[in-house]
Each structure stands twice: as C-alpha cells, then as structure tokens.
Protein backbone atom coordinates (compact mmCIF):
# COMPACT_ATOMS: atom_id res chain seq x y z
CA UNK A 1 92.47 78.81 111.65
CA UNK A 2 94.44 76.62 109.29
CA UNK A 3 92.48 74.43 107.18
CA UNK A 4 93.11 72.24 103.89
CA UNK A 5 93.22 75.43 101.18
CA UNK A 6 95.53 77.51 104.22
CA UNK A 7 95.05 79.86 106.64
CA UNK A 8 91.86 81.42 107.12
CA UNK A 9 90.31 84.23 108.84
CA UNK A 10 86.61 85.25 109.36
CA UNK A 11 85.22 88.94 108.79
CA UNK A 12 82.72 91.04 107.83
CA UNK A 13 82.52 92.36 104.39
CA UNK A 14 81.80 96.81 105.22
CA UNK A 15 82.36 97.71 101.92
CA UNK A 16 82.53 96.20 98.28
CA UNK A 17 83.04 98.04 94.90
CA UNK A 18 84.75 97.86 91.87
CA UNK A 19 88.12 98.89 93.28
CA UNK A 20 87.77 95.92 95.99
CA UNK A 21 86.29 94.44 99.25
CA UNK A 22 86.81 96.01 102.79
CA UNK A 23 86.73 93.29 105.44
CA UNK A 24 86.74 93.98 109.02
CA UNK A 25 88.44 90.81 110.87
CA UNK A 26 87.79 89.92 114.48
CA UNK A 27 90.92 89.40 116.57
CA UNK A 28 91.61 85.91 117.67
CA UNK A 29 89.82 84.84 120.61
CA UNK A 30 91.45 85.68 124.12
CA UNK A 31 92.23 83.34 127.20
CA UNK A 32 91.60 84.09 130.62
CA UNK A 33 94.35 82.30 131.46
CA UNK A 34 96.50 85.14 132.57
CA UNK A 35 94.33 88.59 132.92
CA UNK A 36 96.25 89.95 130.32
CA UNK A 37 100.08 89.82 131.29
CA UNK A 38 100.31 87.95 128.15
CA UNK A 39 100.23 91.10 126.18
CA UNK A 40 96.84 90.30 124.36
CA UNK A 41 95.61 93.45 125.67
CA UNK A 42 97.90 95.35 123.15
CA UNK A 43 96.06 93.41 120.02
CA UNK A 44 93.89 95.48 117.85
CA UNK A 45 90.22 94.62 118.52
CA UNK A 46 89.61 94.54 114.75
CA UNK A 47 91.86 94.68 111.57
CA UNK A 48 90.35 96.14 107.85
CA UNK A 49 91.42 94.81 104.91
CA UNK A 50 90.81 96.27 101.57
CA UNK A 51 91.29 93.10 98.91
CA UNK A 52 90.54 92.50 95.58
CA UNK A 53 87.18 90.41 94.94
CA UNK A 54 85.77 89.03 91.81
CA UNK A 55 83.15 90.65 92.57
CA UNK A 56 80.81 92.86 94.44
CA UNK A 57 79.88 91.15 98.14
CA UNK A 58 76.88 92.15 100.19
CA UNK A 59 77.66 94.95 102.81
CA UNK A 60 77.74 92.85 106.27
CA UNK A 61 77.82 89.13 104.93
CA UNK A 62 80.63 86.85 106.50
CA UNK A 63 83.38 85.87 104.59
CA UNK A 64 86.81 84.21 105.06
CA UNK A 65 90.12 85.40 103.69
CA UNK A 66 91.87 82.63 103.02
CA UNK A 67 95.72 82.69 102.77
CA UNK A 68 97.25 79.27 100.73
CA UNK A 69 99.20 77.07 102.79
CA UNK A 70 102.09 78.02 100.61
CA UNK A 71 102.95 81.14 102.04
CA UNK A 72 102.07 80.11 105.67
CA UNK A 73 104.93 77.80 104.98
CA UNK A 74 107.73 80.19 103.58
CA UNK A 75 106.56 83.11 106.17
CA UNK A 76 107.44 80.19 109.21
CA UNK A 77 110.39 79.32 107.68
CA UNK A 78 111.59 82.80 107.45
CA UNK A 79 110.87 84.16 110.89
CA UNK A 80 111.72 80.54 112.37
CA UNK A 81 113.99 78.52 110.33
CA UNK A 82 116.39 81.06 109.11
CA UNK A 83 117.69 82.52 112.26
CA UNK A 84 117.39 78.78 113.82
CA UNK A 85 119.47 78.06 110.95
CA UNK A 86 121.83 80.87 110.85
CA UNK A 87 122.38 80.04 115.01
CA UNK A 88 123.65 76.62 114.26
CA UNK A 89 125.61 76.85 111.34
CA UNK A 90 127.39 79.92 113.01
CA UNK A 91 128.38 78.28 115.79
CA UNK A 92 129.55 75.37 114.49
CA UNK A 93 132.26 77.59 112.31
CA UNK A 94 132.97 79.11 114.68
CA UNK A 95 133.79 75.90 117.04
CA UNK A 96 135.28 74.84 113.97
CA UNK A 97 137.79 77.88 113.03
CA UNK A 98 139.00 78.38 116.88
CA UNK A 99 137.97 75.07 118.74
CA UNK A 100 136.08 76.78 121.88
CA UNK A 101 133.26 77.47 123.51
CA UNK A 102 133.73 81.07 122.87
CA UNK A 103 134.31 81.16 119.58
CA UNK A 104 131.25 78.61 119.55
CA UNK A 105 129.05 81.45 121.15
CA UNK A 106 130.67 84.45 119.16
CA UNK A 107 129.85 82.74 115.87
CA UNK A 108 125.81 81.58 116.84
CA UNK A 109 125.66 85.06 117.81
CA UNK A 110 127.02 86.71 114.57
CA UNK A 111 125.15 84.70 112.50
CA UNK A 112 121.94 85.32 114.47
CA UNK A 113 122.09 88.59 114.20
CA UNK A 114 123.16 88.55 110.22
CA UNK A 115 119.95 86.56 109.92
CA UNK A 116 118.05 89.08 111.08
CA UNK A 117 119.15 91.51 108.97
CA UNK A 118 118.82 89.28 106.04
CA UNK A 119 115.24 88.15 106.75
CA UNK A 120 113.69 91.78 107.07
CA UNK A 121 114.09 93.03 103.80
CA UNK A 122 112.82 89.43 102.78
CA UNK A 123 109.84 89.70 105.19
CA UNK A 124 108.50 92.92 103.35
CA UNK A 125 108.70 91.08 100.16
CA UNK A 126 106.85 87.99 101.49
CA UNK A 127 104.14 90.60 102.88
CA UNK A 128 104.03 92.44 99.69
CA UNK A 129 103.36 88.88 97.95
CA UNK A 130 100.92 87.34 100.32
CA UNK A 131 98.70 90.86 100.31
CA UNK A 132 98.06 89.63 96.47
CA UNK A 133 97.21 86.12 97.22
CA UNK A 134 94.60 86.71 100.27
CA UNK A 135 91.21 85.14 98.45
CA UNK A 136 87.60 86.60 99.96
CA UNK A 137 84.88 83.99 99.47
CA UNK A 138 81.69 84.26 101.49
CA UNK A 139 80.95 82.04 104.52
CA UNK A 140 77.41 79.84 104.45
C-alpha cells in the first residue's frame, strides 16, 4: 500500500525488546482470477521482520512498517529504469557504429545484460539501506 509518507505494510508486532521489534506481515491479498497459475501460490504466507523500534510495542498490536517514498523510487528505477535504459542506449550504438538491424539487436542485448550485472551488486546495497529506514509505528 503506498501512501503519502511511502510504502506501507501491516503486521503484527510477536515480539518487542530492547534489541528490536519482530513483526509478522501478512502477504498481499490473492485474486481468484487465475487459480493460481499466476505463481501466487509460491508466496510466503507470512514474512518476520526484526526492526529497530523506539521503543517497546505490545505483543500482538497492529502496526505498519512504513518504507519512505524515497527508496520506493530508487529501488523502481533500478530494477526498471536501468536495464530499460541500458536496452536503448545499447542499441542505438550499436545502430550507430555498424548501421543495421543486427548490430541494433547485438548492442540492446549487450547492454541489457551489462545492466544486469551492474544493478545486482547495487540491489544488495539498496536492500542493505532500506532494512535501516523501515519505521514501525502502531496502527489505531
């Protein structure tokens, strides 16, 4: 659920101490569109979450972890604008160096699959950061 502080999640808090929160987080609901051949049968039914809190939470209130729009932002850009990027600006050098449709292709393709091995490493570190931004507050 996206709303005007980010992206938000709801859970239940099963543990809280000093070290942090534990939040269990219901998957996202499920059509019926399709019976499952849409794969949703291979999400987890629930996710835990240990986070840091400012402090403690009741054992089984609802909260939301809340994600800033920021890095909802930069992780779309990565996993969608970077290779859409890469695709484009590949194949137009390489229509540009040799002039065909092949070289066209070749190029797209290259950079594609450059982009991909640029944007892991960077999608570990984007993880890494957004694990330390996730905010816990509790839902009325």
């Amino acid at each position: 659920m996206i709303s005007a502080h980010g992206c938000s999640a709801l859970g239940v808090v099963r543990k809280s101490d000093s070290d942090g929160v534990t939040v269990e987080i219901a998957p996202p609901k499920r059509c019926e569109g399709c019976s499952g051949a849409c794969l949703w049968h291979r999400v987890p039914h629930s996710e835990r979450l240990t986070l840091r809190a400012s402090g403690a939470l009741p054992i089984g209130a609802a909260v939301a972890v809340t994600l800033p729009e920021r890095y909802v932002l930069l992780g779309a850009a990565l996993v969608y604008g970077l290779p859409l990027g890469a695709l484009l600006a590949g194949g137009a050098a390489g229509a540009a160096l040799l002039g065909s449709d092949l070289s066209a292709a070749g190029g797209a393709a290259a950079a594609f699959a450059a982009s991909l091995v640029v944007a892991a490493p960077l999608r570990r570190r984007l993880e890494r950061a957004t694990l330390r931004r996730l905010a816990v507050r509790l839902v009325e």
